[in-house]
Protein backbone atom coordinates (compact mmCIF):
# COMPACT_ATOMS: atom_id res chain seq x y z
CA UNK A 1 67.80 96.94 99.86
CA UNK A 2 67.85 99.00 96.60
CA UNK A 3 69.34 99.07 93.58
CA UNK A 4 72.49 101.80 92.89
CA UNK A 5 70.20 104.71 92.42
CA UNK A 6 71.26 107.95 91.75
CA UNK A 7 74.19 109.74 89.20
CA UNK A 8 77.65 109.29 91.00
CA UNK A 9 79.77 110.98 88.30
CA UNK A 10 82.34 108.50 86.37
CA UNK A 11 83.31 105.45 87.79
CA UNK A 12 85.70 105.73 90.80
CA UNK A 13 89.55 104.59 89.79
CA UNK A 14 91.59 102.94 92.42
CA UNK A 15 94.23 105.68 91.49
CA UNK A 16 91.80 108.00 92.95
CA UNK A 17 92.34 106.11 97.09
CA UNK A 18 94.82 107.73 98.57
CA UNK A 19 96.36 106.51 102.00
CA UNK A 20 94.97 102.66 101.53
CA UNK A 21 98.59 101.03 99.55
CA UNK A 22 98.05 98.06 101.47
CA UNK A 23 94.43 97.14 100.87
CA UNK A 24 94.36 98.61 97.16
CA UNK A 25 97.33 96.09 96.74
CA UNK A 26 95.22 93.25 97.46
CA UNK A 27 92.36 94.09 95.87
CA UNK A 28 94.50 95.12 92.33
CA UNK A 29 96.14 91.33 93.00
CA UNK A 30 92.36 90.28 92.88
CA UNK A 31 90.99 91.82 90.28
CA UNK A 32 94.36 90.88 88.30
CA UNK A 33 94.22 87.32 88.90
CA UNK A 34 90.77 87.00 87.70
CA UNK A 35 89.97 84.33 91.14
CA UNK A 36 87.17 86.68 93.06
CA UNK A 37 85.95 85.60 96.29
CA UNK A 38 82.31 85.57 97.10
CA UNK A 39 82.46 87.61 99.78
CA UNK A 40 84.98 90.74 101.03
CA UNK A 41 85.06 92.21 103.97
CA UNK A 42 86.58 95.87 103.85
CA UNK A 43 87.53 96.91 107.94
CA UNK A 44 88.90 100.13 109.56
CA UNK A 45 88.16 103.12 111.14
CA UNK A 46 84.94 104.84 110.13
CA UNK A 47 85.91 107.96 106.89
CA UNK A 48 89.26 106.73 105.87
CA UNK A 49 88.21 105.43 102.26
CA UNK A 50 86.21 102.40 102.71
CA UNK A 51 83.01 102.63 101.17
CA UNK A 52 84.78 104.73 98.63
CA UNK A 53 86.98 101.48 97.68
CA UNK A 54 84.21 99.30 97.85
CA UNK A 55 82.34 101.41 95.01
CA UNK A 56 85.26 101.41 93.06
CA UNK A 57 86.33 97.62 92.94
CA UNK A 58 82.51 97.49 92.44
CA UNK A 59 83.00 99.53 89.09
CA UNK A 60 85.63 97.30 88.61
CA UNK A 61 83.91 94.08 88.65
CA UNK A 62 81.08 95.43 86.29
CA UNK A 63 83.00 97.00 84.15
CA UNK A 64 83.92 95.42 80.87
CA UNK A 65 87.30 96.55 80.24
CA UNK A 66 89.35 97.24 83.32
CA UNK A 67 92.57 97.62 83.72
CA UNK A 68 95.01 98.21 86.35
CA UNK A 69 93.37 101.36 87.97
CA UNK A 70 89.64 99.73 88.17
CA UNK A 71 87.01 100.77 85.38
CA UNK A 72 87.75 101.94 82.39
CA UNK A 73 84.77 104.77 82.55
CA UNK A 74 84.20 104.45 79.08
CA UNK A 75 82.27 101.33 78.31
CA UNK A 76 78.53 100.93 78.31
CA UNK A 77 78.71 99.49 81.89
CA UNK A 78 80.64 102.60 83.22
CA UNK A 79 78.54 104.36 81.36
CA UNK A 80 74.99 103.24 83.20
CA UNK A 81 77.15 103.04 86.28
CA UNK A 82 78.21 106.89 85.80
CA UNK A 83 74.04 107.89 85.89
CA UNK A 84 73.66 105.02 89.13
CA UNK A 85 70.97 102.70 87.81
CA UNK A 86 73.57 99.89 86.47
CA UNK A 87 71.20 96.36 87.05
CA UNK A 88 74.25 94.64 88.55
CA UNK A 89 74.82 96.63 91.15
CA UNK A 90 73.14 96.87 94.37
CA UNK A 91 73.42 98.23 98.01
CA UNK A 92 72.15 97.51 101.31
CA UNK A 93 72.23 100.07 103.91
CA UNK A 94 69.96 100.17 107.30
CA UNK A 95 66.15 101.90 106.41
CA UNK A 96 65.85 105.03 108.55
CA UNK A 97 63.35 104.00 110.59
CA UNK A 98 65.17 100.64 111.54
CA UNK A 99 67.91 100.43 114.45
CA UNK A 100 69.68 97.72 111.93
CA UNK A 101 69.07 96.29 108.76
CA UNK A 102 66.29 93.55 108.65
CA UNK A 103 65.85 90.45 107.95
CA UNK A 104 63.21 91.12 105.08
CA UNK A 105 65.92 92.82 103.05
CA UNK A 106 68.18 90.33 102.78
CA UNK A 107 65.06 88.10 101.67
CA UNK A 108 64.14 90.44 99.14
CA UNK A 109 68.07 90.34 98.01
CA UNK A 110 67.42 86.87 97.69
CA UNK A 111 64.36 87.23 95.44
CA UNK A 112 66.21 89.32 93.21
CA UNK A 113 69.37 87.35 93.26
CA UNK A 114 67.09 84.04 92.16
CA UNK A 115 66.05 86.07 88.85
CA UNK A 116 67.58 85.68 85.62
CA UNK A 117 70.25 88.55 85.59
CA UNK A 118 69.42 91.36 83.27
CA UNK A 119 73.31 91.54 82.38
CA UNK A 120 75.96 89.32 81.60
CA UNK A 121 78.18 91.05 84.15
CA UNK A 122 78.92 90.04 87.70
CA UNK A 123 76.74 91.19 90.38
CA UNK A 124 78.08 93.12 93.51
CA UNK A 125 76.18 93.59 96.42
CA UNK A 126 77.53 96.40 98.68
CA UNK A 127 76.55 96.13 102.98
CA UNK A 128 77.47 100.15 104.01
CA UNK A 129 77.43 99.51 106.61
CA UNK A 130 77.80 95.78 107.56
CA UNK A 131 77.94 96.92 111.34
CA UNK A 132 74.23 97.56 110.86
CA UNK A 133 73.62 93.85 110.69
CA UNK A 134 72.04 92.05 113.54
CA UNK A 135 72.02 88.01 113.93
CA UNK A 136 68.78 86.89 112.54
CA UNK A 137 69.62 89.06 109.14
CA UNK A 138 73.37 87.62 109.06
CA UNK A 139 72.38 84.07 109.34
CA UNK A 140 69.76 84.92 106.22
CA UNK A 141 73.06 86.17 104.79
CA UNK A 142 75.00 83.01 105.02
CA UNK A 143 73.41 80.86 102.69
CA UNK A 144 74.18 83.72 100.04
CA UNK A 145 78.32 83.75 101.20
CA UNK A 146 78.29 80.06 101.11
CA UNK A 147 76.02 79.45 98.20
CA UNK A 148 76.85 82.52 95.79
CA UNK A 149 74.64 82.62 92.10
CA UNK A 150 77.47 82.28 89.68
CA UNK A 151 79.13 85.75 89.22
CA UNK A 152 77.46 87.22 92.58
CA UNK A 153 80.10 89.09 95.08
CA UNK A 154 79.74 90.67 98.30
CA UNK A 155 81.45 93.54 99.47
CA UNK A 156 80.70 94.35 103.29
CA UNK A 157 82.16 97.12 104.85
CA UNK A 158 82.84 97.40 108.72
CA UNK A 159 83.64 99.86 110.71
CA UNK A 160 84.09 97.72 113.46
CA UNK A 161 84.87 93.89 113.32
CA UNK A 162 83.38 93.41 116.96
CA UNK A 163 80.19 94.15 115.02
CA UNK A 164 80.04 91.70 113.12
CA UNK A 165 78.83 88.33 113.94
CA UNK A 166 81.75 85.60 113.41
CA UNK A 167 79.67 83.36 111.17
CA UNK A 168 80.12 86.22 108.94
CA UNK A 169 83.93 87.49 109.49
CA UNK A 170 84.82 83.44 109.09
CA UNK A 171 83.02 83.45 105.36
CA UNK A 172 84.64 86.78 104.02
CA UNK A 173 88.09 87.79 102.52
CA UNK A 174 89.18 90.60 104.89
CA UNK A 175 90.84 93.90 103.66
CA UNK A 176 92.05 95.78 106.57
CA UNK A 177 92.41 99.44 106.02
CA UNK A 178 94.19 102.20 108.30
CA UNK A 179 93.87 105.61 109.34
CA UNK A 180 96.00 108.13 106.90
CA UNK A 181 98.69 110.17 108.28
CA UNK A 182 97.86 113.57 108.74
CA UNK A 183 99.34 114.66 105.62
CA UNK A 184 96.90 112.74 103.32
CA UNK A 185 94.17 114.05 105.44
CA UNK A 186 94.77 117.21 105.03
CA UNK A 187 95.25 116.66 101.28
CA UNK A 188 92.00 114.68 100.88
CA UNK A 189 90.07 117.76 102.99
CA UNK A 190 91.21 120.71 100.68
CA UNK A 191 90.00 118.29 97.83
CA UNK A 192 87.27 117.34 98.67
CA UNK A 193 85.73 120.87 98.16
CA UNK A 194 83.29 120.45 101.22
CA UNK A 195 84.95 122.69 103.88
CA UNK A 196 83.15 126.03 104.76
CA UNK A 197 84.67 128.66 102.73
CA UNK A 198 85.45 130.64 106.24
CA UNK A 199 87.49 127.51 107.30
CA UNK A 200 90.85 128.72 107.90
CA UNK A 201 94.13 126.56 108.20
CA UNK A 202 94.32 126.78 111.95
CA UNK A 203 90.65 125.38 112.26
CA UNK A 204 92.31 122.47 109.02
CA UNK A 205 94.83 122.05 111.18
CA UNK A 206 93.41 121.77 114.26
CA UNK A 207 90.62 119.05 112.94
CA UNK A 208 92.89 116.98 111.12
CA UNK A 209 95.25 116.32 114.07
CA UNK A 210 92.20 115.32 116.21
CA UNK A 211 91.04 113.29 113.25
CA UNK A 212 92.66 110.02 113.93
CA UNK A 213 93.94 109.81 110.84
CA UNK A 214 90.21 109.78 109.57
CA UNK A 215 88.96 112.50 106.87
CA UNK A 216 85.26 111.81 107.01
CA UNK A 217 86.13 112.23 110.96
CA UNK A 218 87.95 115.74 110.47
CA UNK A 219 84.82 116.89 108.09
CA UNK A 220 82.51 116.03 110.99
CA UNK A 221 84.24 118.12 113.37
CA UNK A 222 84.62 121.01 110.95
CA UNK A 223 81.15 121.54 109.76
CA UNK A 224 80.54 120.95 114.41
CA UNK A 225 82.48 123.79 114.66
CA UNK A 226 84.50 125.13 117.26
CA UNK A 227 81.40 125.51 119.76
CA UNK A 228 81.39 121.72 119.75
CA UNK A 229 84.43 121.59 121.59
CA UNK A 230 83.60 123.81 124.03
CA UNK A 231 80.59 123.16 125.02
CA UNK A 232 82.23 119.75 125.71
CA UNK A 233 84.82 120.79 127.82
CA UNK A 234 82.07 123.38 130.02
CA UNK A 235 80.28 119.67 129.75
CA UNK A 236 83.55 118.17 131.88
CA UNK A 237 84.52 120.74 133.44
CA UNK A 238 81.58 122.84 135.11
CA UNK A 239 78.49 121.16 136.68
CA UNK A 240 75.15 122.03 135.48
CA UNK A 241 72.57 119.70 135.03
CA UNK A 242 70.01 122.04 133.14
CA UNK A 243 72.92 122.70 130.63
CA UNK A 244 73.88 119.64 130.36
CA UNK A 245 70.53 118.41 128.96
CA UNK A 246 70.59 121.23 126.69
CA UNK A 247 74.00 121.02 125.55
CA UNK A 248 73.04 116.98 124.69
CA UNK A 249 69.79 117.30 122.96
CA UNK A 250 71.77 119.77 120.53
CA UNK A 251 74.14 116.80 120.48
CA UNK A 252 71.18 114.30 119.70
CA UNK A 253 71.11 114.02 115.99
CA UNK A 254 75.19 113.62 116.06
CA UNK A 255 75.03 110.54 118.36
CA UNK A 256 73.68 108.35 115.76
CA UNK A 257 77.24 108.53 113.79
CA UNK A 258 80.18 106.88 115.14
CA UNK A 259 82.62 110.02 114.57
CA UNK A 260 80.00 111.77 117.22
CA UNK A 261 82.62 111.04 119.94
CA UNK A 262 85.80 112.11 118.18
CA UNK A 263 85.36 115.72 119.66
CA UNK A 264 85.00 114.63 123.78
CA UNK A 265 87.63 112.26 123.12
CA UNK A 266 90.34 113.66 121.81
CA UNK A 267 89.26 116.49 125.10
CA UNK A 268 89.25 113.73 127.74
CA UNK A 269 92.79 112.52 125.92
CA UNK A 270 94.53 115.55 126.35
CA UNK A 271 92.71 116.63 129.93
CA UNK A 272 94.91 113.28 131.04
CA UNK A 273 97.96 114.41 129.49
CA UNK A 274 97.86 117.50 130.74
CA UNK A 275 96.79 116.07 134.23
CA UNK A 276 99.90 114.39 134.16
CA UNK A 277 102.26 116.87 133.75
CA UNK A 278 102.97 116.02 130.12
CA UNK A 279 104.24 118.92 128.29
CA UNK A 280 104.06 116.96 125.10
CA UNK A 281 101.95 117.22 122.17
CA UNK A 282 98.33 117.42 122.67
CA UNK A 283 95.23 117.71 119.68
CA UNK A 284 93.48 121.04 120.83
CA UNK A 285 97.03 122.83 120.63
CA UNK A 286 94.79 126.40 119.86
CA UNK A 287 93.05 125.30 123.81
CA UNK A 288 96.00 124.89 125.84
CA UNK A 289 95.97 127.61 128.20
CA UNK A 290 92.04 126.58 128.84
CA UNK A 291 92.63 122.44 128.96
CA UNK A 292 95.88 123.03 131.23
CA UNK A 293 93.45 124.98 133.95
CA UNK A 294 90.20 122.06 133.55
CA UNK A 295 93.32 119.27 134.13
CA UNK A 296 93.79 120.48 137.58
CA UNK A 297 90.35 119.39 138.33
CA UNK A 298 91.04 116.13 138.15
CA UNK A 299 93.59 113.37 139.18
CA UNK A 300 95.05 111.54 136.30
CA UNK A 301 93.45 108.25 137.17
CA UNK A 302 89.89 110.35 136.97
CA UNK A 303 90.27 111.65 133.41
CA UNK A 304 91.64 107.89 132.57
CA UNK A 305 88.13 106.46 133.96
CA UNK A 306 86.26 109.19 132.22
CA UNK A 307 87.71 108.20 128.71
CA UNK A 308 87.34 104.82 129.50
CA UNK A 309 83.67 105.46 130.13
CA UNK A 310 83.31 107.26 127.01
CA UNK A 311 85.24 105.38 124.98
CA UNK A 312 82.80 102.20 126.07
CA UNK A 313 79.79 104.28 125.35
CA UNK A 314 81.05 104.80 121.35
CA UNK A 315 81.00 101.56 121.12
CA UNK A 316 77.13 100.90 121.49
CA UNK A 317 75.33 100.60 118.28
CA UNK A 318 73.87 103.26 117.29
CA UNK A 319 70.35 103.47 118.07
CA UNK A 320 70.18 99.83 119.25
CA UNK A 321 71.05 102.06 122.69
CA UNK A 322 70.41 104.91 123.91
CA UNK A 323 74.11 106.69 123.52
CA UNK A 324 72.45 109.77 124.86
CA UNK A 325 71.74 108.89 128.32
CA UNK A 326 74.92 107.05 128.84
CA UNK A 327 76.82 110.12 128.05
CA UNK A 328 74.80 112.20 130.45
CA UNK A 329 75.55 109.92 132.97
CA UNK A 330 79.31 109.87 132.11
CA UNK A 331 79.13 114.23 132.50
CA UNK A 332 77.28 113.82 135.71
CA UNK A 333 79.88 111.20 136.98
CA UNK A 334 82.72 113.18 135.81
CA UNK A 335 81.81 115.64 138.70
CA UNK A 336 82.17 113.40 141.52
CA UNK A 337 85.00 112.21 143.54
CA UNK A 338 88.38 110.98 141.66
C-alpha cells in the first residue's frame, strides 16, 4: 500500500473519458448528489478507461471545488494532487514479488486509516487492481467497507467480477463499464501519443479491430508487433516442440497481463470462422490468404475446443498459475486428432 506518489499532470476531468456515458453518468449523479457510498466497484474489460475514471472521481472527491466535469485543477488540493503526493489519497496495487496483494497491506491501510487525517478532505483509497485480492486480504477488507472512518471511500477496480470474492461485490456500488466501439479506440490510440512512430494505419487498423473494443488491449498488441501474431499461428499451425518452448519463453513476461491472450485469440476466432466456410468478417483481415490455408487443418469443432481451452487458460490469475505451461499444453494438443 502507498500513498499517490509520483507527478500525474493536472487532475483528470471526467470530460476527458471517452466511450464510458453510462458509468460517467452515474458517477456525475454521485458526485452531484453529495450521498457517496463507502465503497465502488468499477468492472469491465481490462484498458477501456477504468483506472483512468477511478483517478478522476478520486480528484473529484478531494478536490475542493468541483463541478460538473470532476476537479477543478486549480485549488490547493488539485494542486498537490497535480505533483502525486496529496495525503488523502492512496493506492493499493499487488507488490512485485507477491502473486496477490497481502494481507499485511490492508493492515497497514488500517493503521493509517486509524490516524488523525492530515486534511480535512475525504480520503479515497484506490484497489488497481481489485482482481489481485485473495480471501484472507478481502475479509481484512470488510471491516473497512462496512465500518468506513467518516469521509473514507473505496474505489476498487475489476477486471473481472469472477475475481472477486462475493463478500466484497455484495458491499460495493458497482459501475459497469464496456468496451468502446472501434471508432473511439482508434481515437483514444492516435491520442494517446504512445504508438511507434513507424506504426502505420493498416497496423492501427488492424489492432484496433482485434482490440475488443479495448485501447490498452490494441496498445499491447502494437508495441507485440506483427511477429506476435505469427509466431502464434506457426504455434497452431506447425508442430515443433523445440520452437514452441522458444516461441513461449519470449512470451513469458507477457503472460502476467491479462491482454497477453488477445493476440491467439482473436487467431483461434477467425481459424473457426474460416474453418467454417464463413466468408464474413474476420480481425486479421491483412492474414487472410495465410489463416484460410491453417483452417483446413482443422475441423470446426477442433478450433472451437482450442479457443475454449485458451480462453479457460486467460482466466487463471496471473501468477497464482502457471499460464505458461497450460498454454504449451494447449499448442501441443492443438496437433492431435480433431
Amino acid at each position: 500500500m502507498v500513498r499517490s506518489t509520483g507527478g500525474t499532470g493536472m487532475p483528470l476531468a471526467f470530460s476527458s473519458i471517452l466511450g464510458q456515458e453510462r458509468a460517467m453518468g452515474l458517477l456525475r449523479r454521485y458526485s452531484a448528489s453529495g450521498r457517496i457510498a463507502a465503497g465502488f466497484l468499477f468492472h469491465g474489460e481490462e484498458g477501456i478507461g477504468k483506472e483512468k475514471t477511478a483517478r478522476a472521481f478520486a480528484h473529484a472527491l478531494i478536490c475542493r471545488e468541483p463541478d460538473d466535469d470532476g476537479a477543478c485543477g486549480r485549488c490547493r488540493e488539485c494542486l498537490l494532487l497535480a505533483g502525486g503526493g496529496h495525503p488523502s489519497l492512496f493506492v493499493i496495487t499487488r507488490p512485485e514479488d507477491k502473486a496477490s496483494i497481502p494481507i499485511e497491506s490492508i493492515r497497514k491501510l488500517w493503521e493509517e486509516l486509524s490516524l488523525k487525517a492530515f486534511s480535512d478532505r475525504p480520503r479515497v483509497i484506490l484497489f488497481l487492481p481489485a482482481d489481485d485480492l485473495l480471501l484472507p486480504a478481502a475479509n481484512a477488507l470488510l471491516k473497512t467497507l462496512e465500518e468506513p472512518p467518516p469521509s473514507t471511500h473505496l474505489v476498487l477496480v475489476a477486471h473481472r467480477l469472477s475475481r472477486v470474492p462475493a463478500t466484497i461485490l455484495s458491499r460495493c456500488q458497482k459501475i459497469p463499464f464496456s468496451p468502446l466501439p472501434h471508432e473511439t479506440v482508434e481515437e483514444i490510440l492516435r491520442a494517446t501519443g504512445e504508438m511507434d512512430e513507424n506504426c502505420t494505419d493498416e497496423m492501427l487498423r488492424t489492432a484496433v479491430s482485434c482490440s475488443g473494443g479495448s485501447p490498452g488491449r490494441a496498445l499491447a498488441m502494437l508495441a507485440a508487433g506483427d511477429e506476435s501474431r505469427r509466431g502464434w499461428l506457426r504455434a497452431f499451425c506447425k508442430f515443433d516442440a523445440a520452437a514452441t518452448f522458444k516461441f513461449t519463453e519470449s512470451w513469458k513476461k507477457a503472460e502476467e497481463r491479462d491482454d497477453a491472450f488477445a493476440v491467439p485469440l482473436s487467431l483461434l476466432r477467425d481459424l473457426l470462422l474460416l474453418s467454417s466456410g464463413s466468408n464474413g468478417a474476420i480481425m486479421n483481415e491483412d492474414m487472410r490468404n495465410e489463416l484460410g490455408s491453417a483452417a483446413a487443418r482443422k475441423s470446426p469443432a477442433g478450433w472451437a475446443r482450442a479457443m475454449k481451452m485458451l480462453l479457460e487458460t486467460s482466466r487463471m490469475p496471473p501468477k497464482q498459475f502457471q499460464r505458461r505451461l497450460a498454454v504449451e499444453a494447449l499448442i501441443f494438443r492443438s496437433h492431435g486428432k480433431d
